[in-house]
N, C-alpha and C. Protein backbone atom coordinates (compact mmCIF):
# COMPACT_ATOMS: atom_id res chain seq x y z
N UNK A 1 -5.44 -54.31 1.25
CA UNK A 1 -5.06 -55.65 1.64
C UNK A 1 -5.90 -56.64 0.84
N UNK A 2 -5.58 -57.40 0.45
CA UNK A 2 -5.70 -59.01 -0.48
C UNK A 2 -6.89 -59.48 0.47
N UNK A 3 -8.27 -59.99 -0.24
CA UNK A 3 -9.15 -60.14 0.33
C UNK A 3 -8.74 -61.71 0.84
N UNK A 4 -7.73 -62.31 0.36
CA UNK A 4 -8.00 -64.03 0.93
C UNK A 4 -6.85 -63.83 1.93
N UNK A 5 -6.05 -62.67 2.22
CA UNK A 5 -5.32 -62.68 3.30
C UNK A 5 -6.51 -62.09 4.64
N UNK A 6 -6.72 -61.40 4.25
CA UNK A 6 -8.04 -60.96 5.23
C UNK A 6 -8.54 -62.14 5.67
N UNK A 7 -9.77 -63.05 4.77
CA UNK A 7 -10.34 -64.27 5.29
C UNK A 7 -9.60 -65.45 6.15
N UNK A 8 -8.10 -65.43 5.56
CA UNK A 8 -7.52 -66.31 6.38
C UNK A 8 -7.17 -66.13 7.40
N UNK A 9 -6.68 -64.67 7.96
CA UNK A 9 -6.24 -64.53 9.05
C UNK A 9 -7.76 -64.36 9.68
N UNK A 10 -9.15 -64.07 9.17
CA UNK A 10 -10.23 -64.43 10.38
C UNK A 10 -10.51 -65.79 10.67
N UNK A 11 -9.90 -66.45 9.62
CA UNK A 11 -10.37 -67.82 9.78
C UNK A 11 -9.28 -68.43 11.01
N UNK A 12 -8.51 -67.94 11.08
CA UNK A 12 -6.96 -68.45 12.46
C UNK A 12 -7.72 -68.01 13.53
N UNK A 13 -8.34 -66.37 13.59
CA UNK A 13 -9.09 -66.45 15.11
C UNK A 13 -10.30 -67.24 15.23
N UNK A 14 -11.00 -67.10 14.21
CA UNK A 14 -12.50 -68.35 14.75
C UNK A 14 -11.53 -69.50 15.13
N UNK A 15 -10.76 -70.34 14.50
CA UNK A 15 -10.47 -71.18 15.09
C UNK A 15 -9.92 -71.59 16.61
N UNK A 16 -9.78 -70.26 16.95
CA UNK A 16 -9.03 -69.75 18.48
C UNK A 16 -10.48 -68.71 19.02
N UNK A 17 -11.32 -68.98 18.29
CA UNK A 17 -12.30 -68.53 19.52
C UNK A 17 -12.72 -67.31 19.65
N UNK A 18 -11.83 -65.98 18.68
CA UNK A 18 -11.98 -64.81 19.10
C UNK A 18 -12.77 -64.27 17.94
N UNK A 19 -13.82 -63.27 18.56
CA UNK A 19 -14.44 -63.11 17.67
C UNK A 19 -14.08 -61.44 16.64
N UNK A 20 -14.13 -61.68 15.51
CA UNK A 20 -13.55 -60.52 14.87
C UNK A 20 -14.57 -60.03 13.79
N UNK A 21 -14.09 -59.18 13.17
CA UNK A 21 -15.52 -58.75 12.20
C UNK A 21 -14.68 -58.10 10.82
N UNK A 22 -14.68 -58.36 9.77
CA UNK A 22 -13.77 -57.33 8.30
C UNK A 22 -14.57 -56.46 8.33
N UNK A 23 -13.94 -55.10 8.23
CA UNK A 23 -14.49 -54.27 7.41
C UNK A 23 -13.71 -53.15 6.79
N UNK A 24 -14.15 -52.58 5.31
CA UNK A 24 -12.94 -51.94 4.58
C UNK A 24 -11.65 -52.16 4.58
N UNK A 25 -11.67 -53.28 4.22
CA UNK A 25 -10.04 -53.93 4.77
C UNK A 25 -8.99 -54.48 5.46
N UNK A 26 -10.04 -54.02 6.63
CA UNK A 26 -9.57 -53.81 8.17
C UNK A 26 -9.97 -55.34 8.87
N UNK A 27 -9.11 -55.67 10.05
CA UNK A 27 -9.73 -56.54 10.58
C UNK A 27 -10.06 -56.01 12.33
N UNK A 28 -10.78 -56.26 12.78
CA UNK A 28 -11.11 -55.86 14.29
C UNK A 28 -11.51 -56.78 15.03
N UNK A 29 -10.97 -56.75 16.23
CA UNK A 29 -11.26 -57.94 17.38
C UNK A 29 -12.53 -57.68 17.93
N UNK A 30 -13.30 -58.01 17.98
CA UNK A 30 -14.58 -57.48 18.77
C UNK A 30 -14.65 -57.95 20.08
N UNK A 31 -15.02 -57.06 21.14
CA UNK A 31 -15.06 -57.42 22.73
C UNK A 31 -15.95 -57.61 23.24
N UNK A 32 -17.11 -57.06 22.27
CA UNK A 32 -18.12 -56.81 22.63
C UNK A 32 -18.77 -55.62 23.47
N UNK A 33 -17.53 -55.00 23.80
CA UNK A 33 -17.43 -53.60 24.39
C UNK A 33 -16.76 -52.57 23.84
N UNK A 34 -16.15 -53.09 22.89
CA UNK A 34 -15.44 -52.21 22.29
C UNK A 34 -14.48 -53.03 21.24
N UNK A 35 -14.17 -51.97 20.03
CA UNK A 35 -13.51 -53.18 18.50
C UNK A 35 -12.10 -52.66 18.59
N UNK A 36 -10.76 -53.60 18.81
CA UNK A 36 -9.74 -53.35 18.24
C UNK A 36 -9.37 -53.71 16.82
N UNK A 37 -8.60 -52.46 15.89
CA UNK A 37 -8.05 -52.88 14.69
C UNK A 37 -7.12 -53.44 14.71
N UNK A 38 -6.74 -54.72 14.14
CA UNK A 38 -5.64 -54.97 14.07
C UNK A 38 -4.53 -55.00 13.04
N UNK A 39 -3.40 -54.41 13.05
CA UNK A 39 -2.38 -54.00 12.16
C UNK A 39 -2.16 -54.39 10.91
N UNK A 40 -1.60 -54.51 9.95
CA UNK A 40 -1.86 -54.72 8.56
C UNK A 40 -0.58 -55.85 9.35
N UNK A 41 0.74 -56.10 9.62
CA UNK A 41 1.21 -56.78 9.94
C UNK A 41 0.39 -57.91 10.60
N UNK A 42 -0.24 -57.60 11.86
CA UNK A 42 -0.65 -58.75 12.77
C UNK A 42 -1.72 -59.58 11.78
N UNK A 43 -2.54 -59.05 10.59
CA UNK A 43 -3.31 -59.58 9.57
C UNK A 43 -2.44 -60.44 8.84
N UNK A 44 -1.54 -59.96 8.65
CA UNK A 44 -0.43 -60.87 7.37
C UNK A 44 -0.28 -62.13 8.44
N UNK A 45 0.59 -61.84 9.70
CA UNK A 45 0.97 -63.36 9.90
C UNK A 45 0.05 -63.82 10.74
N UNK A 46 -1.58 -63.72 11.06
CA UNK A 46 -2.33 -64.34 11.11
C UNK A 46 -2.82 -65.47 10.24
N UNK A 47 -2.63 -64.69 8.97
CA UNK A 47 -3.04 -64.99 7.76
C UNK A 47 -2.24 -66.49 7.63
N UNK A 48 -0.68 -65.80 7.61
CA UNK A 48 0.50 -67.22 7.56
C UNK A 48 -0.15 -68.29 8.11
N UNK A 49 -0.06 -67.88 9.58
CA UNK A 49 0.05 -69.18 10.88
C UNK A 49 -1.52 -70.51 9.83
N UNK A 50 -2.61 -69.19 9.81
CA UNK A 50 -3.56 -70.62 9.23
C UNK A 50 -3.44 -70.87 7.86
N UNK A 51 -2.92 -70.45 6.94
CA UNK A 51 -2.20 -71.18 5.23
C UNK A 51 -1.48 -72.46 6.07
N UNK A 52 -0.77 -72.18 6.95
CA UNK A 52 0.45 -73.02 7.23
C UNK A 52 -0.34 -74.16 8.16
N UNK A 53 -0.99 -73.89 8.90
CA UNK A 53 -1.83 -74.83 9.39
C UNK A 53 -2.78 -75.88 8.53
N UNK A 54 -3.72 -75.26 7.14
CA UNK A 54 -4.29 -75.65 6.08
C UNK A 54 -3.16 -76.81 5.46
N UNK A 55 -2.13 -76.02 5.23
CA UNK A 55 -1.29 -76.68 4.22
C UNK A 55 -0.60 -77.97 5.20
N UNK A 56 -0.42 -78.06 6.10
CA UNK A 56 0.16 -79.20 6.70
C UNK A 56 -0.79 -80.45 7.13
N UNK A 57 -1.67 -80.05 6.57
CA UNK A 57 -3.09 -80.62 6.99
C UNK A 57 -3.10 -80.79 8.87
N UNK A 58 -3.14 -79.86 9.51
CA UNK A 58 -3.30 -79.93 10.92
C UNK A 58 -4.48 -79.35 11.51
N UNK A 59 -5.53 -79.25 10.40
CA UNK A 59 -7.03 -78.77 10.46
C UNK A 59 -7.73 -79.90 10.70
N UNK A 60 -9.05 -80.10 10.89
CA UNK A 60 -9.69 -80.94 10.92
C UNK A 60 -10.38 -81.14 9.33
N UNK A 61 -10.49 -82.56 9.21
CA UNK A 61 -11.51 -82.29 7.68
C UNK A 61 -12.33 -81.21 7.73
N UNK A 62 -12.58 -80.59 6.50
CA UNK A 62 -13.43 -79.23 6.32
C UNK A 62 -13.59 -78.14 7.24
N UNK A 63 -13.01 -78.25 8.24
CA UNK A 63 -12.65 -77.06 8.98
C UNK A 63 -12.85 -75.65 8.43
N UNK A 64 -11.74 -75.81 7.87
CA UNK A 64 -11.63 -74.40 7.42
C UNK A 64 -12.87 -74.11 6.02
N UNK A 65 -13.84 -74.87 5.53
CA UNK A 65 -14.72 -74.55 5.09
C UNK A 65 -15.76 -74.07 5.67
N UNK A 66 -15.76 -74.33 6.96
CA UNK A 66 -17.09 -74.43 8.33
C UNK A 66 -16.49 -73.37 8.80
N UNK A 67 -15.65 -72.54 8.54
CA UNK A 67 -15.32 -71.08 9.30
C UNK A 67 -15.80 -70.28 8.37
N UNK A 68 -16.46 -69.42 8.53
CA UNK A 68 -17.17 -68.00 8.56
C UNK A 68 -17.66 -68.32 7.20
């Protein structure tokens, strides 16, 4: 998987609060009790929802620089 699809779709959950962690490709929800992976799909249109958020400008100034 495309490393700036990775970053973007962590950058959609920080912005929603959830905390996640990359690794080898992978993205995982962390619970703190335990890590879900999440799907190469649910990564892609994570990824979308915040491009599409970036691009409509519905971020806050520098937002998405101040994530992770």
């Amino acid at each position: 998987m495309e490393t700036e699809t990775l970053r973007n779709a962590d950058k959609w959950f920080a912005l929603h609060d959830i905390n996640t962690f990359i690794h080898k490709d992978k993205i995982y929800i962390d619970t703190e009790t335990f890590e879900l992976e999440l799907s190469e799909k649910e990564i892609e249109y994570r990824a979308e929802l915040y491009v599409n958020l970036k691009n409509k400008n519905l971020l806050k100034q520098n937002t998405y620089e101040k994530l992770r």
